[in-house]
Protein backbone atom coordinates (compact mmCIF):
# COMPACT_ATOMS: atom_id res chain seq x y z
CA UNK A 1 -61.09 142.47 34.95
CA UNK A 2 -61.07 144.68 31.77
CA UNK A 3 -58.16 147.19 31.20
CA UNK A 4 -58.61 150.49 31.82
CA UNK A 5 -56.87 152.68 28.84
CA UNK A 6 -54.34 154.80 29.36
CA UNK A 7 -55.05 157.85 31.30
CA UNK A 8 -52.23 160.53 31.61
CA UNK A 9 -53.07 161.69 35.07
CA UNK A 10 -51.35 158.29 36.05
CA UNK A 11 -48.38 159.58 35.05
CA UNK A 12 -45.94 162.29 36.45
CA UNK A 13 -44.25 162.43 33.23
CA UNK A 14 -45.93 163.47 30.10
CA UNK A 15 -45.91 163.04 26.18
CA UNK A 16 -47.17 163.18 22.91
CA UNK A 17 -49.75 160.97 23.22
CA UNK A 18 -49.87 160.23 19.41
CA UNK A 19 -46.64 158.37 19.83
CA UNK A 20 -48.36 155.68 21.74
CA UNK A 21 -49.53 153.86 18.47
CA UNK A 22 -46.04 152.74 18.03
CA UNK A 23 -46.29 150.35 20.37
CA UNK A 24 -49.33 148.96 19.09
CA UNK A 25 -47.58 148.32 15.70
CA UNK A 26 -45.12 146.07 16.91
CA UNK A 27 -45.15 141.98 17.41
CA UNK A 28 -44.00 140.76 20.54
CA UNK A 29 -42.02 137.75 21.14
CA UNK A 30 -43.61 136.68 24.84
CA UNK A 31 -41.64 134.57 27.15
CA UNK A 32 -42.56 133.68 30.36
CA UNK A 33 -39.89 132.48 32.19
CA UNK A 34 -38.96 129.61 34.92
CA UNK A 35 -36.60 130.50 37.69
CA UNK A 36 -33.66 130.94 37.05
CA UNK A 37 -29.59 131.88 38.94
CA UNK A 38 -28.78 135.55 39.15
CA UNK A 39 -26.38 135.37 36.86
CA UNK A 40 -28.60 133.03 33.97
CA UNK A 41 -30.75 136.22 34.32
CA UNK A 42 -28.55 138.59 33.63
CA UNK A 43 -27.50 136.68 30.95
CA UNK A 44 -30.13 136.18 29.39
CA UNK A 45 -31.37 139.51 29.59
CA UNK A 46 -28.40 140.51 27.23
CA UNK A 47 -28.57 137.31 25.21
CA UNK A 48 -32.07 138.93 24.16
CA UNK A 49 -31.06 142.21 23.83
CA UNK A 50 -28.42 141.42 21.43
CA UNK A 51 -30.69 138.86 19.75
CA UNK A 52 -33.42 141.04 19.21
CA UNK A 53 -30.71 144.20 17.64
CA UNK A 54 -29.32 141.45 15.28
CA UNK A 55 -32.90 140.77 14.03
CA UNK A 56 -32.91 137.26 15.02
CA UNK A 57 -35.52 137.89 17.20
CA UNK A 58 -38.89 140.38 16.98
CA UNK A 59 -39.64 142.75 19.84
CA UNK A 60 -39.38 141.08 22.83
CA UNK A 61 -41.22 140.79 26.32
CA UNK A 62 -40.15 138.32 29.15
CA UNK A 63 -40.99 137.80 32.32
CA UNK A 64 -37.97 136.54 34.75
CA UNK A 65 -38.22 134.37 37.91
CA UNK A 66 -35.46 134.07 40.52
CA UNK A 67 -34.31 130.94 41.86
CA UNK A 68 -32.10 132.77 44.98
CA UNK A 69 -31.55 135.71 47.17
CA UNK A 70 -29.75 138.23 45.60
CA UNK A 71 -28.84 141.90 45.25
CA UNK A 72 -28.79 143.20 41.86
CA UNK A 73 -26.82 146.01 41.68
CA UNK A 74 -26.76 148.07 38.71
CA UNK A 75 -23.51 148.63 35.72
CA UNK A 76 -21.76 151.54 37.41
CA UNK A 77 -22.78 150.74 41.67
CA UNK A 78 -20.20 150.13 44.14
CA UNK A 79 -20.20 146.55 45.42
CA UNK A 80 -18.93 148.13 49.14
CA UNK A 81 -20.94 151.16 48.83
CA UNK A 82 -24.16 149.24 48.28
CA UNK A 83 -24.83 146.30 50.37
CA UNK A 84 -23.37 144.91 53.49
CA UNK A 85 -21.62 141.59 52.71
CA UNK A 86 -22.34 140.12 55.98
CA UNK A 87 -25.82 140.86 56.59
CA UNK A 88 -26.09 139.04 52.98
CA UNK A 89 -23.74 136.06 53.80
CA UNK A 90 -25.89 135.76 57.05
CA UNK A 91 -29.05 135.99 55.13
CA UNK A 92 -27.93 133.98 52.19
CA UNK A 93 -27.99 136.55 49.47
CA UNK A 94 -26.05 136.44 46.36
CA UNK A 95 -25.33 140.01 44.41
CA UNK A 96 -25.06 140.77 40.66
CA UNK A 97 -24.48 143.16 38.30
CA UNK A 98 -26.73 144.23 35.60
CA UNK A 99 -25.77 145.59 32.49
CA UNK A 100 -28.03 148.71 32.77
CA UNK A 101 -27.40 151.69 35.26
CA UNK A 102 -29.61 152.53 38.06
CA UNK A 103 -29.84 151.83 41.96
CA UNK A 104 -29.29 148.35 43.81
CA UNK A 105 -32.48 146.01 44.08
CA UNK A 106 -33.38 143.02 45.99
CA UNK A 107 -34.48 140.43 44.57
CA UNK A 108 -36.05 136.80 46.51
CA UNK A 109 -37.70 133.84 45.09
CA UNK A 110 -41.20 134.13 45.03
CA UNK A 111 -41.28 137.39 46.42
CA UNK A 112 -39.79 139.50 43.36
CA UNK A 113 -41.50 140.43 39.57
CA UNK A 114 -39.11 141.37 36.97
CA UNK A 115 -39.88 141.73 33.11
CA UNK A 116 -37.76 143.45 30.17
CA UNK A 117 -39.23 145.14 27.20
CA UNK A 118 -36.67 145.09 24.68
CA UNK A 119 -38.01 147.12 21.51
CA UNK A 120 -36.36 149.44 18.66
CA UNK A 121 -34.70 152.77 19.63
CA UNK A 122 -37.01 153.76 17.14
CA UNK A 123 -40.01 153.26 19.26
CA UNK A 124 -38.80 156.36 21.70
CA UNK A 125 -37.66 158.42 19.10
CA UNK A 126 -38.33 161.72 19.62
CA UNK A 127 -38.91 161.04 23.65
CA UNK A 128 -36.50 162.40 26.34
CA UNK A 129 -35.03 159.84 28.54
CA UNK A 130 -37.44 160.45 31.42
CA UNK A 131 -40.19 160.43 28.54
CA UNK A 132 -39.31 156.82 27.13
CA UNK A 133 -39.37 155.48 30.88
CA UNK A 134 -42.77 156.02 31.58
CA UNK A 135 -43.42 155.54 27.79
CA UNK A 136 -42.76 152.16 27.93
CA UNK A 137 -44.30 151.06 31.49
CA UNK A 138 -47.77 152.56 30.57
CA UNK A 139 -48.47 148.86 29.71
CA UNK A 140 -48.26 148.05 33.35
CA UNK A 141 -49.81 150.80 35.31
CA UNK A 142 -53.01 150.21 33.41
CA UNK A 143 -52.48 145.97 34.03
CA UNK A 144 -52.24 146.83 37.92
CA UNK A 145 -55.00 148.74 37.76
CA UNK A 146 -56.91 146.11 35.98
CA UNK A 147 -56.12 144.16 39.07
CA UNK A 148 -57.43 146.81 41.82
CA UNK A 149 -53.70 148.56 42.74
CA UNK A 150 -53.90 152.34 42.23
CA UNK A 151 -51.00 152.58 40.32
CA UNK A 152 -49.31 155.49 38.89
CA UNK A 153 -45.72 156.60 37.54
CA UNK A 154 -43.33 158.93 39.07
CA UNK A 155 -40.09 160.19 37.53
CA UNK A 156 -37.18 159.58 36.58
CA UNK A 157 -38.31 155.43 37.20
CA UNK A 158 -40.65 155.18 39.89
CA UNK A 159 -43.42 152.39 39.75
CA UNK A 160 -45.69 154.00 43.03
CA UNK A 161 -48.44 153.18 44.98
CA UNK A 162 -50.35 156.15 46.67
CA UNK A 163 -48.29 154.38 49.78
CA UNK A 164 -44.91 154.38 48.43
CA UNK A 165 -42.76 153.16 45.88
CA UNK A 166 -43.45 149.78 44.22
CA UNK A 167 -40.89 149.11 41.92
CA UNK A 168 -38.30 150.61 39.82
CA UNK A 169 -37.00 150.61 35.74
CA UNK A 170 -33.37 150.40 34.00
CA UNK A 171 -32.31 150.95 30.75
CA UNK A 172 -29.80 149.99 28.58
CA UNK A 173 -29.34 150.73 25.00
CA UNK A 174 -27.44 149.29 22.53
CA UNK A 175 -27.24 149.07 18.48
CA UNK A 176 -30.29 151.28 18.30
CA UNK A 177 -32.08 149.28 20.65
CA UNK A 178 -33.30 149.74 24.56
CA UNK A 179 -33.45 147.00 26.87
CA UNK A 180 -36.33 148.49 28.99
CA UNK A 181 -36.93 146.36 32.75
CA UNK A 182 -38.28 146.58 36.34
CA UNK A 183 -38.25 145.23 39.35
CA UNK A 184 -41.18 144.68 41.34
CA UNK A 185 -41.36 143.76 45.12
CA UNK A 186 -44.36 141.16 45.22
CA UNK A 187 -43.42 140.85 49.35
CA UNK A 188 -40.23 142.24 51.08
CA UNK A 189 -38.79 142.35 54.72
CA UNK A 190 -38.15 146.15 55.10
CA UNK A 191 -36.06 146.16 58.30
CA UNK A 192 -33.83 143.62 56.46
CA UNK A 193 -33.37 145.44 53.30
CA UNK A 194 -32.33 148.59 55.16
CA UNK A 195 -29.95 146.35 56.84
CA UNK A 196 -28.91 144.69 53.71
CA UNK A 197 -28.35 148.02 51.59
CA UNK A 198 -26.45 150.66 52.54
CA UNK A 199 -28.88 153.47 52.01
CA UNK A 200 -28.77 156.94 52.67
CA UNK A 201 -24.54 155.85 54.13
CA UNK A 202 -21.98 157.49 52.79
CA UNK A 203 -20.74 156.16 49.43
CA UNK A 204 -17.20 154.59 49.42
CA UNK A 205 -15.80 155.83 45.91
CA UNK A 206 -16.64 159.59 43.63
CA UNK A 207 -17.31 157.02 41.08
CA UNK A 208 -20.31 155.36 41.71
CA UNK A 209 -23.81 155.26 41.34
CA UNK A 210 -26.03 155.93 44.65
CA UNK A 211 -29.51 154.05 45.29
CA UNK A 212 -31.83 156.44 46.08
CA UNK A 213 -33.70 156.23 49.31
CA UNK A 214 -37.50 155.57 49.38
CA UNK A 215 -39.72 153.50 51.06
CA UNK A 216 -41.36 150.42 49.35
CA UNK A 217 -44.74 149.11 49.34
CA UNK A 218 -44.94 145.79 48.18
CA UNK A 219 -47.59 144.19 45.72
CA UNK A 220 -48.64 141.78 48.56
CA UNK A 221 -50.05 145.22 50.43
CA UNK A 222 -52.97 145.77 47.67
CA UNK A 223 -53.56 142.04 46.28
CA UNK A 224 -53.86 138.18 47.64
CA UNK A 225 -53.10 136.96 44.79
CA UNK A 226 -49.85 134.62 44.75
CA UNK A 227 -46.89 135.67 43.12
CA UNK A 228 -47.06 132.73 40.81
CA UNK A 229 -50.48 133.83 40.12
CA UNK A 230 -49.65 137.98 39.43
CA UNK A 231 -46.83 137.28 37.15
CA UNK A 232 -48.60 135.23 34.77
CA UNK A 233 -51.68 137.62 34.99
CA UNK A 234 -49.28 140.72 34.14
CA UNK A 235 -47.95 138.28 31.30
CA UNK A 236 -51.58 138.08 30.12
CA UNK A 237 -52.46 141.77 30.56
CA UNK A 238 -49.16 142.94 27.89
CA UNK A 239 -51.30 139.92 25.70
CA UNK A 240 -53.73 141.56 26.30
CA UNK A 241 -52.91 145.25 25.39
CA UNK A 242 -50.01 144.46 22.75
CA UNK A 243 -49.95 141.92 19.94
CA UNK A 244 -47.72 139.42 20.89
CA UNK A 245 -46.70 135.52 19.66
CA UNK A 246 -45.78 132.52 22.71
CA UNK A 247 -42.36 131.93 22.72
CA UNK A 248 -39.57 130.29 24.50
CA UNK A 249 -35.47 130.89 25.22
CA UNK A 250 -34.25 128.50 22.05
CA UNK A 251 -31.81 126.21 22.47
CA UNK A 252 -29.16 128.31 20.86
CA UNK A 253 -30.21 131.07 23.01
CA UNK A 254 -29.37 128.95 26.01
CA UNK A 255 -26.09 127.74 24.99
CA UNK A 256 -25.24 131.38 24.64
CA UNK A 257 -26.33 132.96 27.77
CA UNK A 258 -24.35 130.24 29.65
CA UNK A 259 -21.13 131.33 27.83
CA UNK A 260 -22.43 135.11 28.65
CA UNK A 261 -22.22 133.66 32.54
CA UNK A 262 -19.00 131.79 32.29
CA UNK A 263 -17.34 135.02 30.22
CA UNK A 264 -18.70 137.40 32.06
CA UNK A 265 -21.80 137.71 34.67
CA UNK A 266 -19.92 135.62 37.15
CA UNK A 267 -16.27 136.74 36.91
CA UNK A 268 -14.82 138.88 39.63
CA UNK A 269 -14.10 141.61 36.35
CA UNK A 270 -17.92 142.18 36.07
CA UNK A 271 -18.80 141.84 39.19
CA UNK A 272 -16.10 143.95 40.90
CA UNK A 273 -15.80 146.42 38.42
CA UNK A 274 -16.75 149.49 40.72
CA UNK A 275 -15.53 147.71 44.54
């Protein structure tokens, strides 16, 4: 199906719509990834961020996969306040922590869509924080709605349905230059992820970061097409909108998100750093 240009009414959030053109100036690096651990994920997800703010890569878009159960929770989140660790021992689910802020998400193989944008600060110059959210997930209101899901964008990082919440964004910025992602639910057990997460309970410490409570509405709800299937159309919908170059995680790239994991992503430090 052809996609539809950008129409602001999708959006909660407004902006100049002259700045969109910056977008279209840029060269993206497009990865589409295998599944992968949690914490390769993670991992990697900085390993590009850093690569791309040294120059040694172009503007970036990839597309993750997950290879387990896991809660992601995000840089400042409580591990106690958040999830229940024996609902997820019981259901076989891992947790993580991301280097950008935001609420907790679940994440399943097969059942989860996650991508990061990773461009220039310069790209959201002039765009308040709200602003550079939507900004940079235009891309992927007007790709679902290619694909027949009414999709529109509610603030501060709301991915919605006219049902309910589909999935949400994080940012993290860093040498003048924003790691942009989102989580998607393709399918999800809702009973089990208000078991899993502690939402809408009290918080354990001052300190942390709350998820919000909202309902979800998977992908599954408005298409039959397999998740394998969606991801790689949603790869080829950016292709389609953007100007982007194949590419693949180099060798190097590898060898450095696995000292990222063995330095970092899977030590008790990281991953405890707000109990």
């Amino acid at each position: 199906m052809p996609i539809p240009p950008w129409n602001p009414v999708w959006s909660e959030t407004a902006w100049d719509q002259s700045l969109n053109s910056r977008l279209d100036e840029l060269t993206f690096d497009l990865i589409l990834e295998s599944p992968r651990s949690t914490d390769e994920n993670l991992a990697l997800d900085e390993t590009l961020l850093y690569r791309v703010a040294e120059g040694r890569r172009g503007p970036t878009f990839w597309m993750w996969d997950w290879s387990e159960r896991a809660v992601i929770l995000g840089s400042y989140q409580s591990v106690r306040g958040e999830f229940d660790a024996e609902v997820a021992s019981r259901e076989g689910f891992l947790f993580g922590r991301r280097i950008s802020g935001g609420g907790a998400m679940v994440v399943e193989p097969l059942r989860t869509i996650t991508y990061s944008l990773i461009v220039p600060e310069s790209v959201v110059e002039g765009l308040t924080f709200r602003q550079s959210f939507a900004f940079l997930d235009m891309w992927v209101i007007r790709a679902l709605r290619s694909l027949g899901i009414s999709a529109s964008y509610r603030p501060i990082n709301d991915i919605i349905s006219p049902v309910a919440k589909i999935g949400g964004a994080a940012q993290c910025r860093r040498r003048r230059t924003v790691l942009h992602h989102v989580t998607m639910a393709y399918a999800l057990d809702g009973s089990m992820m208000w078991e899993l997460l502690r939402l809408g309970k009290p918080k354990y410490t001052e300190k942390a970061v709350v998820s919000a409570v909202k309902n979800v509405s998977p992908l599954s709800d408005f298409t039959d097409l397999p998740q394998t299937t969606l991801r790689v159309r949603l790869a080829a919908a950016f292709a389609g909108i953007y100007r982007t170059n194949p590419s693949v995680v180099t060798p190097d790239e590898l060898e450095e998100m696995r000292r990222r994991v063995a330095e970092k992503f899977s030590t008790k430090e990281w991953r405890m750093r707000v109990e």
